[in-house]
Protein backbone atom coordinates (compact mmCIF):
# COMPACT_ATOMS: atom_id res chain seq x y z
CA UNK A 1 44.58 -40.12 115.80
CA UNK A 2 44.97 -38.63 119.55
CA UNK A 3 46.05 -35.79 121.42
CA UNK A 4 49.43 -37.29 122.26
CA UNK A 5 50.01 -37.60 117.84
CA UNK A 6 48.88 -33.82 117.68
CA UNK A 7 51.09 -30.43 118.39
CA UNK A 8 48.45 -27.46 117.80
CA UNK A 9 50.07 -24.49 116.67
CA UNK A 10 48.42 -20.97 117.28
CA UNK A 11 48.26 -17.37 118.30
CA UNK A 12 44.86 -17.52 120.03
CA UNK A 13 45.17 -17.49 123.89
CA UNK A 14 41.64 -19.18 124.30
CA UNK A 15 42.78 -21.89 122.28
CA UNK A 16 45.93 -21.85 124.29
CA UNK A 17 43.82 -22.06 127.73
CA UNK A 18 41.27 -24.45 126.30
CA UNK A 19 43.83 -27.31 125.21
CA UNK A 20 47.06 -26.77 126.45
CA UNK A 21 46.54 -29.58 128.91
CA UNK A 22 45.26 -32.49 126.82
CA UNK A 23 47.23 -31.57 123.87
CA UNK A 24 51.05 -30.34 122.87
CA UNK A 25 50.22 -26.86 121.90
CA UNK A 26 52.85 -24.13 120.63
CA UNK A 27 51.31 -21.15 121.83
CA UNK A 28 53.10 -18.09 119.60
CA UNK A 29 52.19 -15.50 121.75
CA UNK A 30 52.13 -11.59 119.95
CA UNK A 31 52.48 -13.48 116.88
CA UNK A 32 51.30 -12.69 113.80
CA UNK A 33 48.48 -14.67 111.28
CA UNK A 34 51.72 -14.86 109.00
CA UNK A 35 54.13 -15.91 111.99
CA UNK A 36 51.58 -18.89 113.20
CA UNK A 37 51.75 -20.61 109.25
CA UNK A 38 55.83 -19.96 108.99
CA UNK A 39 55.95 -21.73 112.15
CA UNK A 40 53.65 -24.60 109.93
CA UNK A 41 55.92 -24.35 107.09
CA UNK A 42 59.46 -24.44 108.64
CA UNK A 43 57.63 -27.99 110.66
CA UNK A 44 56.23 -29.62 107.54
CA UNK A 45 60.14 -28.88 105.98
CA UNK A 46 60.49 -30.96 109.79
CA UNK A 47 58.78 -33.89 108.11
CA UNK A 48 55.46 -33.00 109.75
CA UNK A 49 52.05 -33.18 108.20
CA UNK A 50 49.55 -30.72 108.32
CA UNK A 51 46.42 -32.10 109.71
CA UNK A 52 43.93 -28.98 109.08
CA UNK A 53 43.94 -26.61 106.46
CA UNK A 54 45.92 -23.47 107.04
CA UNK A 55 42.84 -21.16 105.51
CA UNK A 56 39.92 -22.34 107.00
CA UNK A 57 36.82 -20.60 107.89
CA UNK A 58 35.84 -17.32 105.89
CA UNK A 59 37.39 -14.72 107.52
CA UNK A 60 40.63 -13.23 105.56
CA UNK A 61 44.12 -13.07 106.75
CA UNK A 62 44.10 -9.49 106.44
CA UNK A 63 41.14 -9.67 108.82
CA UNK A 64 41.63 -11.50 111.57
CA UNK A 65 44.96 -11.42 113.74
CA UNK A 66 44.22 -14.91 115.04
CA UNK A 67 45.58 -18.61 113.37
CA UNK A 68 45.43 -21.92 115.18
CA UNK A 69 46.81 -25.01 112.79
CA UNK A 70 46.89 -28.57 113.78
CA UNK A 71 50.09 -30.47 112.57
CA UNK A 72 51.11 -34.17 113.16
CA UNK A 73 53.75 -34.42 116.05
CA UNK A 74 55.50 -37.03 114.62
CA UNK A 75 57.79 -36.03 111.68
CA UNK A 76 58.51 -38.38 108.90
CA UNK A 77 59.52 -37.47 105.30
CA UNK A 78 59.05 -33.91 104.09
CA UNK A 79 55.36 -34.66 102.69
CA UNK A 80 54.88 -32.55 99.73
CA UNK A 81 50.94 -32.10 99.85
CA UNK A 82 51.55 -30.43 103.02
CA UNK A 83 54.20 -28.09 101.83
CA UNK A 84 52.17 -27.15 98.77
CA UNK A 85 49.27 -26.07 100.84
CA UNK A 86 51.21 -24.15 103.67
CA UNK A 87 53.36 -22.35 101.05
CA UNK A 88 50.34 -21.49 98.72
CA UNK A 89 48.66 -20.30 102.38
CA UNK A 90 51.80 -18.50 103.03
CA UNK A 91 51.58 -16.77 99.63
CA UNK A 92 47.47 -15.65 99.62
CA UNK A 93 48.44 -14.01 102.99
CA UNK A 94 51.01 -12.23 102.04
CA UNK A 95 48.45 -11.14 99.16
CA UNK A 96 46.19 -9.96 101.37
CA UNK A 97 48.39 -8.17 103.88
CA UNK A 98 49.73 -6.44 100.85
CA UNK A 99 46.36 -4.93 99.66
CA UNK A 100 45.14 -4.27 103.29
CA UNK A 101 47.07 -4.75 106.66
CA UNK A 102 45.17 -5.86 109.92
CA UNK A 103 43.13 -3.26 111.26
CA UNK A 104 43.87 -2.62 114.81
CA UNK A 105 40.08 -3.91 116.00
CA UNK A 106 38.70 -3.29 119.18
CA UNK A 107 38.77 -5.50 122.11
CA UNK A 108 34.83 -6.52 121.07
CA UNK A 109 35.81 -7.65 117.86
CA UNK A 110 38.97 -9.32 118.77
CA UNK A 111 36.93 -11.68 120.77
CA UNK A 112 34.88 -12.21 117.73
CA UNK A 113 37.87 -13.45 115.75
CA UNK A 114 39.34 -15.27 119.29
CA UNK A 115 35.48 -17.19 119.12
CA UNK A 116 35.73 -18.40 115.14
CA UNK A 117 39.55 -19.20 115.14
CA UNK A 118 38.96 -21.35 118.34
CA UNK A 119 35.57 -22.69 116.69
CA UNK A 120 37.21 -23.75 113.49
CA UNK A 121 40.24 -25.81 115.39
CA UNK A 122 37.22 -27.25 117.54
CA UNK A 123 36.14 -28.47 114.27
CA UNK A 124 39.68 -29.82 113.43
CA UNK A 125 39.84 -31.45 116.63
CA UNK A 126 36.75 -33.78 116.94
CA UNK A 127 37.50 -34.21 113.25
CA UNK A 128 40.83 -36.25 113.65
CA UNK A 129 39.25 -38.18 117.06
């Protein structure tokens, strides 16, 4: 697969800067964790595939404000695997917003979470190439 079959989705300005010119990226700006995988959901119901998991890496979405996802560009039929995972995603999130909302970190932390969201879709990326 290459960039031109890929549309990264995220709320993570480095990845934004990093790959917004070899790839399609939908940079969701003041978005939330949440926001970035209903974006993911409402494009699998598209017919698009998910291409990384939406709950990767260690961190918890009550934790971390950041969420880059890598989705096919194409869209076919709805795919079901893919709508099971974003909607179970979708669901644990919620879960763990409800017990504990997203602390309001400072800038030195925020940079941490910036560094492992953009790490993990590094990961994605030379995954799929």
């Amino acid at each position: 697969m290459n960039s031109r079959e890929v549309i990264i989705v995220t709320n993570n300005q480095s990845v934004y800067d990093t790959y917004h010119e070899s790839f399609e990226v939908e940079y969701l700006e003041n978005q939330t964790f949440l926001q970035v995988l209903e974006y993911c959901r409402d494009a699998v119901h598209l017919g698009r595939k998910l291409l990384t998991h939406p709950l990767t890496g260690s961190v918890k979405p009550n934790e971390t404000p950041f969420k880059s996802v890598m989705i096919t560009k194409v869209c076919g039929v709805l795919e079901m695997d893919s709508l099971n995972l974003i909607e179970s995603a979708i669901h644990t999130t919620k879960k763990f917003l409800n017990d504990h909302e997203v602390k309001a970190w400072p800038d030195r932390i925020l940079d941490d979470f910036r560094l492992i969201d953009f790490r993990l879709i590094k990961s994605g990326i030379e995954s799929i190439q």
